[in-house]
C-alpha atoms as a PDB file:
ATOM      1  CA  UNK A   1      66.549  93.038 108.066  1.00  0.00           C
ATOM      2  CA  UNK A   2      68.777  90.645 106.298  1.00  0.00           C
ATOM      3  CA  UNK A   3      68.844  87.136 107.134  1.00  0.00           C
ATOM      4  CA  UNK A   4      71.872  84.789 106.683  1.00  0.00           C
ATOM      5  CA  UNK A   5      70.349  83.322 103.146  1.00  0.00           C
ATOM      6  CA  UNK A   6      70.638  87.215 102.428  1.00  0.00           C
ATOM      7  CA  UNK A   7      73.716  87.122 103.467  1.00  0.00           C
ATOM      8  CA  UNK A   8      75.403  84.161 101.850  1.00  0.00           C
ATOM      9  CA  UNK A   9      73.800  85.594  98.198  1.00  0.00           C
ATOM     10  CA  UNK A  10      75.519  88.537  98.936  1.00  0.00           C
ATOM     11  CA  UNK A  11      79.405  87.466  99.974  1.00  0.00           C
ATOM     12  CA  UNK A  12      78.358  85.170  96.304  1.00  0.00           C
ATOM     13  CA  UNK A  13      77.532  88.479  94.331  1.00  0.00           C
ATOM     14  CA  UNK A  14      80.693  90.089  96.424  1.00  0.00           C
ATOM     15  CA  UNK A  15      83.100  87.223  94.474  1.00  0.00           C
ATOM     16  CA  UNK A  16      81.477  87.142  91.269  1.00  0.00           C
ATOM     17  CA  UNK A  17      78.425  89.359  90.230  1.00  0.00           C
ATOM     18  CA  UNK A  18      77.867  87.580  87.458  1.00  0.00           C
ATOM     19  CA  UNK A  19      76.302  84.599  88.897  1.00  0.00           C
ATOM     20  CA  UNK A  20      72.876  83.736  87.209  1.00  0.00           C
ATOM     21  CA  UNK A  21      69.836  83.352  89.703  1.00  0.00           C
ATOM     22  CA  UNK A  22      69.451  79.378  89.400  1.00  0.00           C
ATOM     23  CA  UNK A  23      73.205  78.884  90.029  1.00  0.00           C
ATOM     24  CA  UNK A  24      73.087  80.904  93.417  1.00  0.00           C
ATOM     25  CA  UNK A  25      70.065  79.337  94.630  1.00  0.00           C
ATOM     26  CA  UNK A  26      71.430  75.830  94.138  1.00  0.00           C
ATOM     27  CA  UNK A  27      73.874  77.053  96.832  1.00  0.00           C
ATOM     28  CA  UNK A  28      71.483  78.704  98.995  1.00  0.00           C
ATOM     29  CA  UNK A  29      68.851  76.239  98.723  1.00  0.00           C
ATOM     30  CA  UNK A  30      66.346  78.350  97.041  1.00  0.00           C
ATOM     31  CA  UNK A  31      64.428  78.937  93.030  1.00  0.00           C
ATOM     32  CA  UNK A  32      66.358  81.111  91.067  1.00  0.00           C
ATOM     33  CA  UNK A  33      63.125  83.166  91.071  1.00  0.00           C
ATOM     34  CA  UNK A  34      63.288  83.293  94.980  1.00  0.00           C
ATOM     35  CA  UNK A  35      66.836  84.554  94.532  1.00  0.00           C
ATOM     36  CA  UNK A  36      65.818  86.994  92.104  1.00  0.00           C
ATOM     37  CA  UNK A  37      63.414  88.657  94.398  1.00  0.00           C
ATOM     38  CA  UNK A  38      65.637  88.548  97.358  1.00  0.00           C
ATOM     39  CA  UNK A  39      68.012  90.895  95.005  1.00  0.00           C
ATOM     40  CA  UNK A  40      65.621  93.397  93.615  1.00  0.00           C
ATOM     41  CA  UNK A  41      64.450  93.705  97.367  1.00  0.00           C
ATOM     42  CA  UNK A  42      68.091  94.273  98.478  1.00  0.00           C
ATOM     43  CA  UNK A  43      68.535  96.750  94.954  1.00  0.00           C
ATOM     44  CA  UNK A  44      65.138  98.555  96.249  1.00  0.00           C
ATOM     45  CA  UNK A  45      66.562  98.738  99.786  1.00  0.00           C
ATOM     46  CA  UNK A  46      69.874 100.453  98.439  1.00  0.00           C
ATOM     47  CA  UNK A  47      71.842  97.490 100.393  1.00  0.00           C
ATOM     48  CA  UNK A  48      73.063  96.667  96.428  1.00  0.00           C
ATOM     49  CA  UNK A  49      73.905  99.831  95.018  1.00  0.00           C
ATOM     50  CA  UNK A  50      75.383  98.704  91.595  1.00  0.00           C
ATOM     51  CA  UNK A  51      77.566  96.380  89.884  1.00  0.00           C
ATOM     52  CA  UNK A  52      81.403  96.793  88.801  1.00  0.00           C
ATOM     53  CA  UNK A  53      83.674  95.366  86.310  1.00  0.00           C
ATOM     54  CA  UNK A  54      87.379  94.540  87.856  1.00  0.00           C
ATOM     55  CA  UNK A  55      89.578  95.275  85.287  1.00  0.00           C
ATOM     56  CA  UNK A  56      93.214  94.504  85.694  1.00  0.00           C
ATOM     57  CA  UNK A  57      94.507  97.683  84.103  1.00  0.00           C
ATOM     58  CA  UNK A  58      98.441  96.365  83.364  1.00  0.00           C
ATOM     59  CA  UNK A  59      97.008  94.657  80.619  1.00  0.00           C
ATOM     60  CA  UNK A  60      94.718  97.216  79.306  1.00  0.00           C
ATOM     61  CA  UNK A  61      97.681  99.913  78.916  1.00  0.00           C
ATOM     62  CA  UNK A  62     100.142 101.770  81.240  1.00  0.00           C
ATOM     63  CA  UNK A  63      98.124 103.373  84.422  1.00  0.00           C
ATOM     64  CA  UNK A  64      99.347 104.958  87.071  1.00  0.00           C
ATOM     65  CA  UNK A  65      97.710 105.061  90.619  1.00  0.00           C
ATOM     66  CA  UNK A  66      97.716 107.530  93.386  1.00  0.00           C
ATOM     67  CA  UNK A  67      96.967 107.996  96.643  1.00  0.00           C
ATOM     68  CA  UNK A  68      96.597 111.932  96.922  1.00  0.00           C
ATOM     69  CA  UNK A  69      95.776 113.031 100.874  1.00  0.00           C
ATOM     70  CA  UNK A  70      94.002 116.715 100.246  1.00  0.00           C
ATOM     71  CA  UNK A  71      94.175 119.591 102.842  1.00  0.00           C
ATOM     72  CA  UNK A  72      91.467 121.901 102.298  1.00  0.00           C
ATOM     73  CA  UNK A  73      91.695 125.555 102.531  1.00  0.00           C
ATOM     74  CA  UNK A  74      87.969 126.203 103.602  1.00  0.00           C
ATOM     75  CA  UNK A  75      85.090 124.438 105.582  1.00  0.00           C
ATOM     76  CA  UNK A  76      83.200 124.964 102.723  1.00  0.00           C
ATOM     77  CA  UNK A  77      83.780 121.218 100.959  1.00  0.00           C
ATOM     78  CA  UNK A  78      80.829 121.253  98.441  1.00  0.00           C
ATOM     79  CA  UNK A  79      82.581 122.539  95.275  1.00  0.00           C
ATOM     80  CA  UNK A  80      85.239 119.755  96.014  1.00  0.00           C
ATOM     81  CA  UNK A  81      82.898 116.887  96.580  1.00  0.00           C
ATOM     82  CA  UNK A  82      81.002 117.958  93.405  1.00  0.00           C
ATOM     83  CA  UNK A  83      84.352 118.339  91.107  1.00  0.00           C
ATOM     84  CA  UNK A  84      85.930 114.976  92.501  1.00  0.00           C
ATOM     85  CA  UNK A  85      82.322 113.036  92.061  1.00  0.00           C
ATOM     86  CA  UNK A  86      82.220 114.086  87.970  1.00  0.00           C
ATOM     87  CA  UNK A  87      85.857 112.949  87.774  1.00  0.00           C
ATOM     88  CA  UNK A  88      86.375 109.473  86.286  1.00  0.00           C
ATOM     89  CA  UNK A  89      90.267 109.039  87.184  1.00  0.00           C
ATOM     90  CA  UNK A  90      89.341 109.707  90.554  1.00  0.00           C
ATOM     91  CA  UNK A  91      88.495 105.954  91.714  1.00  0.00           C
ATOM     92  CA  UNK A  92      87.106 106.306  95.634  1.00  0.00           C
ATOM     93  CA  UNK A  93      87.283 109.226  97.723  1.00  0.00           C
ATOM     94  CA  UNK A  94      87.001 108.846 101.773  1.00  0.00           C
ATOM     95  CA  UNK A  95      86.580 111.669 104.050  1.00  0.00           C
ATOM     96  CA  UNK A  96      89.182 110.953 106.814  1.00  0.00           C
ATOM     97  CA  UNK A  97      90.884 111.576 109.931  1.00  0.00           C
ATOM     98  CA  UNK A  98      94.282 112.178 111.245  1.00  0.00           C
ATOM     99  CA  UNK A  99      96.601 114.128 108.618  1.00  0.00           C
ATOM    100  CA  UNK A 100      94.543 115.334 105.904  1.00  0.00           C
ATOM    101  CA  UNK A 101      90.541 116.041 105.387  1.00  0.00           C
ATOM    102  CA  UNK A 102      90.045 113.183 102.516  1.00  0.00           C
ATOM    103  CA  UNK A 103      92.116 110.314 100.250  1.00  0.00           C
ATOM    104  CA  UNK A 104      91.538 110.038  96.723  1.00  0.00           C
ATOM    105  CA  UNK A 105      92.697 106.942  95.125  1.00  0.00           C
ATOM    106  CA  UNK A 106      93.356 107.928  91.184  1.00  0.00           C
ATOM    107  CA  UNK A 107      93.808 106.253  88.005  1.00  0.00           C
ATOM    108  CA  UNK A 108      95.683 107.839  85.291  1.00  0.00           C
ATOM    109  CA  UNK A 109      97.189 106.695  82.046  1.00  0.00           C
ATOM    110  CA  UNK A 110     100.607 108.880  82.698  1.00  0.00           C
ATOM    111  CA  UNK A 111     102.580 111.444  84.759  1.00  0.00           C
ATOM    112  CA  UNK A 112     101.147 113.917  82.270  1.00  0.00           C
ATOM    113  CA  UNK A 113      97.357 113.312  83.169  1.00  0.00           C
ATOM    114  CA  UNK A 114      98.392 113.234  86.952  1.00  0.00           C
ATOM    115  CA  UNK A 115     100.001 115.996  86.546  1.00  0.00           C
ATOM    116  CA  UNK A 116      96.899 117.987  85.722  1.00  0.00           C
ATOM    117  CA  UNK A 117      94.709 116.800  87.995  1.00  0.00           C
ATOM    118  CA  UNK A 118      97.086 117.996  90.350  1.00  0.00           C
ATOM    119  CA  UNK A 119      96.677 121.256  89.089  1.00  0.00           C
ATOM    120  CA  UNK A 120      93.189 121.056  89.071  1.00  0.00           C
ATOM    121  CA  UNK A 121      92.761 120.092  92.697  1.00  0.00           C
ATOM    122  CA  UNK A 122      95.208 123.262  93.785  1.00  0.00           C
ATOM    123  CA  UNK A 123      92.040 125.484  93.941  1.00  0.00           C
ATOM    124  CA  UNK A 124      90.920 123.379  97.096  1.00  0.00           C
ATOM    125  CA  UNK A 125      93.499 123.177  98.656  1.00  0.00           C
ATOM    126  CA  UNK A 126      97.232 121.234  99.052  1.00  0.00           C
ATOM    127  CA  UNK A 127      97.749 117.362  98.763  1.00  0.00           C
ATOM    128  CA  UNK A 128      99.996 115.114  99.806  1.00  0.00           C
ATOM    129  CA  UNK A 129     100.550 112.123  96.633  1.00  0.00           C
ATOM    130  CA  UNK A 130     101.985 108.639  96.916  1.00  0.00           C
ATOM    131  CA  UNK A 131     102.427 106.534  94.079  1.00  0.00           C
ATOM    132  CA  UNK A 132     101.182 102.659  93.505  1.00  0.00           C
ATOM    133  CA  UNK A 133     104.379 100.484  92.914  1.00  0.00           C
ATOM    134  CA  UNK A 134     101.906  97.318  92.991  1.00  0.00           C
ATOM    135  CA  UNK A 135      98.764  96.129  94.058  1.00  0.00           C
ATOM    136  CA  UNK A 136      98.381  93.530  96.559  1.00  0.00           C
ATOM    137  CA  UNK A 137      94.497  92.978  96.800  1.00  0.00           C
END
């Protein structure tokens, strides 16, 4: 169970995960050791399941992102939760509801590499795509 020191290290790791030990527990009023074992607990738990670089991709080199809605053609989803998890363009993935059985979000350097992951998720089944004209958050 998480209490609301938990908590507040947590929405600190959420804006920067990056923080050293001793400079969250100043805010939390605890040791950086305490900290630390409060994190390894939540690691062990699975309630922290990794940490992620944010990398603002206009100024690494021209990327293109997609919103692709799939329509499967079978009940059997295995193969394309397997070939979507081993695909690094392919961002997050959500099963859904309403139109459409999930919603990749994908990151591709051009319409060329887009276009053949499109090809490559035919197999499963049809897609709807909209293109990214600009993040907001």
């Amino acid at each position: 169970m998480l209490d609301q020191t938990d908590l507040h290290i947590l929405a600190l790791l959420r804006e920067n995960s990056r923080l050293q030990w001793k400079d969250i527990g100043e805010q939390v009023h605890l040791s950086g050791q305490a900290v630390g074992n409060r994190i390894r607990r939540m690691e062990e738990q699975g309630i922290i399941q990794g940490y992620t670089t944010i990398i603002d991709t206009s100024k690494v080199g021209p990327v293109l992102t997609a919103i692709i809605s799939m329509f499967m053609k079978s009940n059997d989803h295995q193969a394309f939760i397997r070939f979507i998890s081993n695909r690094p363009e392919v961002i997050e993935a959500h099963r859904t509801t309403g139109e459409g059985c999930y919603s990749l979000i994908v990151s591709v350097t051009d319409q060329t590499a887009l276009n053949a992951l499109l090809d490559e998720l035919l197999p499963f089944g049809n897609y709807r795509i909209s293109l990214s004209i600009g993040k907001i958050k």
